[in-house]
C-alpha atoms as a PDB file:
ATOM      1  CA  UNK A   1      32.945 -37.465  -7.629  1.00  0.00           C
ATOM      2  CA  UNK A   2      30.139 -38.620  -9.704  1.00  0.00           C
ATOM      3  CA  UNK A   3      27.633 -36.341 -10.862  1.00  0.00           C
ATOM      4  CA  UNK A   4      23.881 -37.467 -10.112  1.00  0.00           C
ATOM      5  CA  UNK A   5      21.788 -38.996 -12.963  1.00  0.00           C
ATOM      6  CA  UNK A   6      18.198 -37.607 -14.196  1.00  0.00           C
ATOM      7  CA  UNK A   7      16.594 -40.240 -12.464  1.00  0.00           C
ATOM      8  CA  UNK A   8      18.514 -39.129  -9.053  1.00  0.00           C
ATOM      9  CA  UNK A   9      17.373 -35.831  -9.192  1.00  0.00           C
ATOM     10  CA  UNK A  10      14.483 -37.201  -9.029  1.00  0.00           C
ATOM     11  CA  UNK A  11      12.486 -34.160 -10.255  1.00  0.00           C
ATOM     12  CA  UNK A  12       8.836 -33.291 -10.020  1.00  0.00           C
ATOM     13  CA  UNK A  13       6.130 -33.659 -12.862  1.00  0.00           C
ATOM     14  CA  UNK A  14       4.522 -30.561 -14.339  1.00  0.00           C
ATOM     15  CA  UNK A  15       1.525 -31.505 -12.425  1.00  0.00           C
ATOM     16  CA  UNK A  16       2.914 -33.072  -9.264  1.00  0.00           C
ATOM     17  CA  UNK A  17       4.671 -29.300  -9.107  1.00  0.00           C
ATOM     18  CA  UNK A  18       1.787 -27.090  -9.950  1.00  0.00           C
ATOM     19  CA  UNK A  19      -0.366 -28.825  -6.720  1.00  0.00           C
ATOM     20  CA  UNK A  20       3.412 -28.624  -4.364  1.00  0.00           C
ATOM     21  CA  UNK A  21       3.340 -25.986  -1.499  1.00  0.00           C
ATOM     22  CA  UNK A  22       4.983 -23.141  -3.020  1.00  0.00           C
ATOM     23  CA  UNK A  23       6.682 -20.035  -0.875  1.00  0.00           C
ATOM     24  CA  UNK A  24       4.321 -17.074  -0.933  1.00  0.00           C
ATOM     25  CA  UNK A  25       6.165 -15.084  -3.188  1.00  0.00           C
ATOM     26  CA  UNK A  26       5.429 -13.766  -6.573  1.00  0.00           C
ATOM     27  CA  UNK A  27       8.040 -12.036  -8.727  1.00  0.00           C
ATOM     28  CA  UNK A  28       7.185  -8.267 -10.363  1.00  0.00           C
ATOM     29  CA  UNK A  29       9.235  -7.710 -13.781  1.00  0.00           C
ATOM     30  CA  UNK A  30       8.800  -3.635 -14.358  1.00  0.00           C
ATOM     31  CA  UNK A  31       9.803  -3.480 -17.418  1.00  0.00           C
ATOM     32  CA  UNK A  32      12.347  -6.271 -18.306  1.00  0.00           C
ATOM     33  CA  UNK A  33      13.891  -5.781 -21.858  1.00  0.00           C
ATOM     34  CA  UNK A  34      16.173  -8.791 -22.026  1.00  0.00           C
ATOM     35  CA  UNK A  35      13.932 -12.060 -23.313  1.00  0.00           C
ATOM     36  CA  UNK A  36      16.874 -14.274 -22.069  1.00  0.00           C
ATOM     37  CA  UNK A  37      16.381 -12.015 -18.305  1.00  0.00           C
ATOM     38  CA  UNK A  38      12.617 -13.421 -18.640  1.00  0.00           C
ATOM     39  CA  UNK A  39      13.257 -16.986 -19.480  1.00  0.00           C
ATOM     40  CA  UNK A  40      15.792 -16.772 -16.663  1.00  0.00           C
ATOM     41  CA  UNK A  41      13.430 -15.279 -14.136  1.00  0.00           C
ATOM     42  CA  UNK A  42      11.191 -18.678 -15.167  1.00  0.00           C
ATOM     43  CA  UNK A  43      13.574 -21.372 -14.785  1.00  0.00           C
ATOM     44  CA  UNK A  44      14.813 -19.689 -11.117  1.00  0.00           C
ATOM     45  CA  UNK A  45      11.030 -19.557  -9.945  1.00  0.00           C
ATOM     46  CA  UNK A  46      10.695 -22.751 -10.756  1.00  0.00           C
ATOM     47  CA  UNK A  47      13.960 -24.350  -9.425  1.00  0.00           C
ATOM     48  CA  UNK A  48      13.171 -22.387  -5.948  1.00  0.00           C
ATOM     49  CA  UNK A  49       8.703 -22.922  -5.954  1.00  0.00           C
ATOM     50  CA  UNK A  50       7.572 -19.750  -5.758  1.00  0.00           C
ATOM     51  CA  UNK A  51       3.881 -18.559  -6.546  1.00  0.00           C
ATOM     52  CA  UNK A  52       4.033 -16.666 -10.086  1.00  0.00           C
ATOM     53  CA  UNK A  53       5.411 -14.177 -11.894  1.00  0.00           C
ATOM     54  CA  UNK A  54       3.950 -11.140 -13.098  1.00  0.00           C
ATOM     55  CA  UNK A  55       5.133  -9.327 -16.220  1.00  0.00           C
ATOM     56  CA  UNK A  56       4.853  -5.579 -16.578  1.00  0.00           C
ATOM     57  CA  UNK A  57       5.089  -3.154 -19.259  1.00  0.00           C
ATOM     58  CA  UNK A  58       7.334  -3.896 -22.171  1.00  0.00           C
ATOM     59  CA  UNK A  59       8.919  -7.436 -20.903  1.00  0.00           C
ATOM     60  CA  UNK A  60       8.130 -10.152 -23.055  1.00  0.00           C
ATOM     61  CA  UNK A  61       5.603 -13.056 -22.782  1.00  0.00           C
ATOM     62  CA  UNK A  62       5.808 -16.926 -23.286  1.00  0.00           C
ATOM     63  CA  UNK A  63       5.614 -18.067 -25.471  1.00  0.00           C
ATOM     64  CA  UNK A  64       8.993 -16.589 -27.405  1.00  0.00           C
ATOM     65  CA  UNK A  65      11.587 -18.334 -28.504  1.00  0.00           C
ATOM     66  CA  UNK A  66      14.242 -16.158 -26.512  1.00  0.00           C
ATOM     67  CA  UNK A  67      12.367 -16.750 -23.736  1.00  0.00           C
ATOM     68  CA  UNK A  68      12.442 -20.313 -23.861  1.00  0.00           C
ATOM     69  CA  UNK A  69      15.747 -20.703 -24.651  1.00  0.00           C
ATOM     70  CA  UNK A  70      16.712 -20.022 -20.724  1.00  0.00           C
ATOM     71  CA  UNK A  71      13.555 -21.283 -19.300  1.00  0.00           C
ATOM     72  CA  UNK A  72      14.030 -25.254 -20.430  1.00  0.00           C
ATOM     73  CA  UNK A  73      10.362 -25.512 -19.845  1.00  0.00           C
ATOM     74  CA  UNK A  74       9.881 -23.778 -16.705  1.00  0.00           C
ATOM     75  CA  UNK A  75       7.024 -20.955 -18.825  1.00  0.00           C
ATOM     76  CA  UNK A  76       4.673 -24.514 -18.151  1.00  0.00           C
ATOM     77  CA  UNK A  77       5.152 -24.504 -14.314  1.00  0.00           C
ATOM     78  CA  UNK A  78       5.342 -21.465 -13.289  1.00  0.00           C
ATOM     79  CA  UNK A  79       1.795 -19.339 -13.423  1.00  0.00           C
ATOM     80  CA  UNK A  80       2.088 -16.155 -14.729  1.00  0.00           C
ATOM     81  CA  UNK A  81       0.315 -12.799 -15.590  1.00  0.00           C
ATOM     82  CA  UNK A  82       0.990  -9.722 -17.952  1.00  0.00           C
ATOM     83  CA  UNK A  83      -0.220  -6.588 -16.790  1.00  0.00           C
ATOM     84  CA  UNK A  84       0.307  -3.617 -18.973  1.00  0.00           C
ATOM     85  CA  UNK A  85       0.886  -1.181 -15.912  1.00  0.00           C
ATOM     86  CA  UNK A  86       3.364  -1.797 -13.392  1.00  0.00           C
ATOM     87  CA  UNK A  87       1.646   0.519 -10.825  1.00  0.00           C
ATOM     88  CA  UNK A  88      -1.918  -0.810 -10.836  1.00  0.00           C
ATOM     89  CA  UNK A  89      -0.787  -4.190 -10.504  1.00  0.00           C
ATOM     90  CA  UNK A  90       1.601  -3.400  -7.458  1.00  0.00           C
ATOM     91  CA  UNK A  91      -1.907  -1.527  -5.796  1.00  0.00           C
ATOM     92  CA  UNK A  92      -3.801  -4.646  -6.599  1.00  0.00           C
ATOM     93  CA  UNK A  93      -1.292  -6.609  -4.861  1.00  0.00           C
ATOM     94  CA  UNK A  94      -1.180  -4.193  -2.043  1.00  0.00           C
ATOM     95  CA  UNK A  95      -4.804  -5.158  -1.609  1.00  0.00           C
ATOM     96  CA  UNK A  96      -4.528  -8.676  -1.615  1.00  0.00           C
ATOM     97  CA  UNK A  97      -1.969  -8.365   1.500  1.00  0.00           C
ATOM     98  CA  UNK A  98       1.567  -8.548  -0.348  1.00  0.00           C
ATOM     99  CA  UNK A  99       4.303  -6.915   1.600  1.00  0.00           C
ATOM    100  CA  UNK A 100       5.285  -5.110  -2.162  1.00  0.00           C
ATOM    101  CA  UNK A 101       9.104  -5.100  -1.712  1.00  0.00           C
ATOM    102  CA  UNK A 102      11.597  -3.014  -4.685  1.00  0.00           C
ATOM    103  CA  UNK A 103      14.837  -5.052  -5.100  1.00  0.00           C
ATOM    104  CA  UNK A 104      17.038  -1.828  -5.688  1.00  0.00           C
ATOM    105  CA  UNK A 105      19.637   0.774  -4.339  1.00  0.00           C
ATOM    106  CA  UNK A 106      17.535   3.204  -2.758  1.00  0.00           C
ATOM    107  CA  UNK A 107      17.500   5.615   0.290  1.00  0.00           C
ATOM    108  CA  UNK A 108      16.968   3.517   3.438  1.00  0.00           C
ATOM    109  CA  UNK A 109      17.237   0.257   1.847  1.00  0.00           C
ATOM    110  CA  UNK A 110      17.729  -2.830   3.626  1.00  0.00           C
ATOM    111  CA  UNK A 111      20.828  -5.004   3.524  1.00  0.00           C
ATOM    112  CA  UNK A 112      18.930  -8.406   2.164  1.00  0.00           C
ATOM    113  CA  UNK A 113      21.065 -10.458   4.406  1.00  0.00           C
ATOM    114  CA  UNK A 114      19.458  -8.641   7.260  1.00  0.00           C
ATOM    115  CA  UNK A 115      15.435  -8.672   5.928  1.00  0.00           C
ATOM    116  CA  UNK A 116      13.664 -10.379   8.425  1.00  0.00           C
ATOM    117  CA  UNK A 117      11.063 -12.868   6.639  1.00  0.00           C
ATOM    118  CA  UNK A 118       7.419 -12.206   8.284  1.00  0.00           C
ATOM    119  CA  UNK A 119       5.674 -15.496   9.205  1.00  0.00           C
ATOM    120  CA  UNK A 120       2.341 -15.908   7.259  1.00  0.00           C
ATOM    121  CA  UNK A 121       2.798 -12.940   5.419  1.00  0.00           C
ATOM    122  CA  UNK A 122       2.799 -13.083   1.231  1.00  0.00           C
ATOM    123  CA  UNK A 123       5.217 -10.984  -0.166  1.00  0.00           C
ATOM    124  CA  UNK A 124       5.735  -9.739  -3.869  1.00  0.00           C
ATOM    125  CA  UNK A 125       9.206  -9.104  -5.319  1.00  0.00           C
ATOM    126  CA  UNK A 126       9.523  -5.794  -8.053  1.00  0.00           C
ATOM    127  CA  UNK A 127      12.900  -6.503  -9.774  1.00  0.00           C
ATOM    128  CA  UNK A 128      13.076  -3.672 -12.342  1.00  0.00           C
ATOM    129  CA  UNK A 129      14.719  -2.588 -15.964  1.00  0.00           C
ATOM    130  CA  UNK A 130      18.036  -3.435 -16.531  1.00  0.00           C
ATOM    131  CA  UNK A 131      19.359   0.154 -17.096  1.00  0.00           C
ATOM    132  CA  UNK A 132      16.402   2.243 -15.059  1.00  0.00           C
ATOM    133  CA  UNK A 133      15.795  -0.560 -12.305  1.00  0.00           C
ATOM    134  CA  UNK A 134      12.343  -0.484 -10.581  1.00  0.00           C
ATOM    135  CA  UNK A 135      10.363   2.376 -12.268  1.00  0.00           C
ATOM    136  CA  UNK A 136       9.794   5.671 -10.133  1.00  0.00           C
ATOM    137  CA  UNK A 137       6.472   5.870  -9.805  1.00  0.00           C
ATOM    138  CA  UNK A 138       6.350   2.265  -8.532  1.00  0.00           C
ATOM    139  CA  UNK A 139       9.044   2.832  -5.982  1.00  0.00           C
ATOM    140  CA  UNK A 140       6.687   5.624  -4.282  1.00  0.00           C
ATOM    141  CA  UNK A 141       4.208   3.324  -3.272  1.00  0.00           C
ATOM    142  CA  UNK A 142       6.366   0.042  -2.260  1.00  0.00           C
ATOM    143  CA  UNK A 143       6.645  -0.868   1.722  1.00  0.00           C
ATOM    144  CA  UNK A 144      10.616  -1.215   1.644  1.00  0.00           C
ATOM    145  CA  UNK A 145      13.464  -1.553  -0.079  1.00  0.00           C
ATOM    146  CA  UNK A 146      15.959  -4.746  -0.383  1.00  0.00           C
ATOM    147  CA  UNK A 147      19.395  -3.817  -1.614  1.00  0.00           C
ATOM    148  CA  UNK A 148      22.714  -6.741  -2.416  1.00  0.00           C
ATOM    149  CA  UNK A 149      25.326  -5.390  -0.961  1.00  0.00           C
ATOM    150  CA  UNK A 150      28.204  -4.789  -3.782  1.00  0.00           C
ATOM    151  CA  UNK A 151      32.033  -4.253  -3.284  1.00  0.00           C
ATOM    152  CA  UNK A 152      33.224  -4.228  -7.262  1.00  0.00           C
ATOM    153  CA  UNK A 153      33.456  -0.767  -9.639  1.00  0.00           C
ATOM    154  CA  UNK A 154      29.926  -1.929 -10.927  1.00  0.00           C
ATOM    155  CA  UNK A 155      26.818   0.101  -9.542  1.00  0.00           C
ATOM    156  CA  UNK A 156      24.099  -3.265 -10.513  1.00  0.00           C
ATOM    157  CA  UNK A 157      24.218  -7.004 -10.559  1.00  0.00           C
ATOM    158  CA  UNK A 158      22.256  -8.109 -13.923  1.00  0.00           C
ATOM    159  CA  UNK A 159      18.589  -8.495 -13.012  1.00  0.00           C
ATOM    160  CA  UNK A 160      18.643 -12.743 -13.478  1.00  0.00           C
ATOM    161  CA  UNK A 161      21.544 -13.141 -11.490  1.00  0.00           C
ATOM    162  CA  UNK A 162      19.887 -10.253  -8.448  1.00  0.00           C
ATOM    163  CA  UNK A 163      16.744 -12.523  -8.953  1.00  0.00           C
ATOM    164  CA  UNK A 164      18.367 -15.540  -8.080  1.00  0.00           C
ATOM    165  CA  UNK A 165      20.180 -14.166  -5.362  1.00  0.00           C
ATOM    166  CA  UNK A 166      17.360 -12.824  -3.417  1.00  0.00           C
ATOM    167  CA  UNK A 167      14.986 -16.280  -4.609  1.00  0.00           C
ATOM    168  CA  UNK A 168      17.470 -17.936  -2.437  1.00  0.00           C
ATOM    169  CA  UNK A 169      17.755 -16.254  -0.027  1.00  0.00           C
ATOM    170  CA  UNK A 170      13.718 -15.773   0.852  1.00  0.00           C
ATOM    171  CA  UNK A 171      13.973 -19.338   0.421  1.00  0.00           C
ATOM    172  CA  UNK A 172      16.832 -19.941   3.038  1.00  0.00           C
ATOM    173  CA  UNK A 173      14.738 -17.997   5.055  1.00  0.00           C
ATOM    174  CA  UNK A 174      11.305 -19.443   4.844  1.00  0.00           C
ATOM    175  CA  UNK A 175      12.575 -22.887   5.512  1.00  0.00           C
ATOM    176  CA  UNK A 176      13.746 -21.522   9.321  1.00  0.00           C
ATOM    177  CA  UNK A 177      10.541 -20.031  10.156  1.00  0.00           C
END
């Protein structure tokens, strides 16, 4: 087996990716402490084209050298936003149409494998703090829940990893619609 060259991959530009069709999703970090969780979030957006990613409260900002460290570049693709206050940007979102969706275990969560995608419908993602998950007051005004199903002694999957996860999977599921 030979592994595929740069020039295989046969990768995007910066530009040539900013003008591509992207999924209608935008990422929501409430509250993200890790820098490398941030730079992660980045590089995953990028890798699966979604709309943007909105930061929230106290997660960091590009540039940062933490930050960049995991994103490889991605903080130039991706369009994003800092909003001080989690809640007002998840109402501002609820009046632009997003279906506002909490990835966390709550009451009456949804399995994610069994989320049904709506066609023509934009959707925004909260993923929340790595040891409070999505903030309280946020979760009161979302319109569901998506939950991973786990089967270890853990109770949480490490936000970067839960973000990729679910990236793919809206991804999977956009491409059937």
């Amino acid at each position: 087996m030979r592994k595929l060259s740069m020039e295989e991959l046969n990768r995007t530009d910066i530009d040539s990716f900013k003008n591509q069709e992207k999924i209608p999703v935008v990422v929501v970090l409430d509250n993200v402490r890790s820098m490398h969780n941030v730079g992660s979030t980045f590089r995953t957006a990028d890798g699966f084209a979604i709309e943007k990613v909105i930061l929230c409260g106290i997660t960091g900002t590009p540039p940062h050298r933490e930050i960049e460290k995991t994103a490889l570049g991605a903080t130039q693709s991706i369009d994003w936003t800092y909003h001080r206050d989690t809640f007002a940007i998840v109402e501002q979102l609820k009046r632009e149409d997003y279906i506002i969706l909490a990835i966390e275990q709550a009451a009456e969560s949804i399995s994610l494998q069994k989320f049904e995608i709506q066609p023509r419908k934009k959707y925004a993602l909260i993923f929340g703090n790595e040891v409070h998950g999505v903030s309280d007051e946020v979760m009161q005004i979302v319109d569901g829940c998506i939950e991973i199903p786990q089967f270890g002694t853990k109770h949480s999957l490490n936000v970067s990893v839960t973000i990729g996860i679910v990236l793919w999977q809206f991804r999977q599921k956009w491409a059937c619609l």
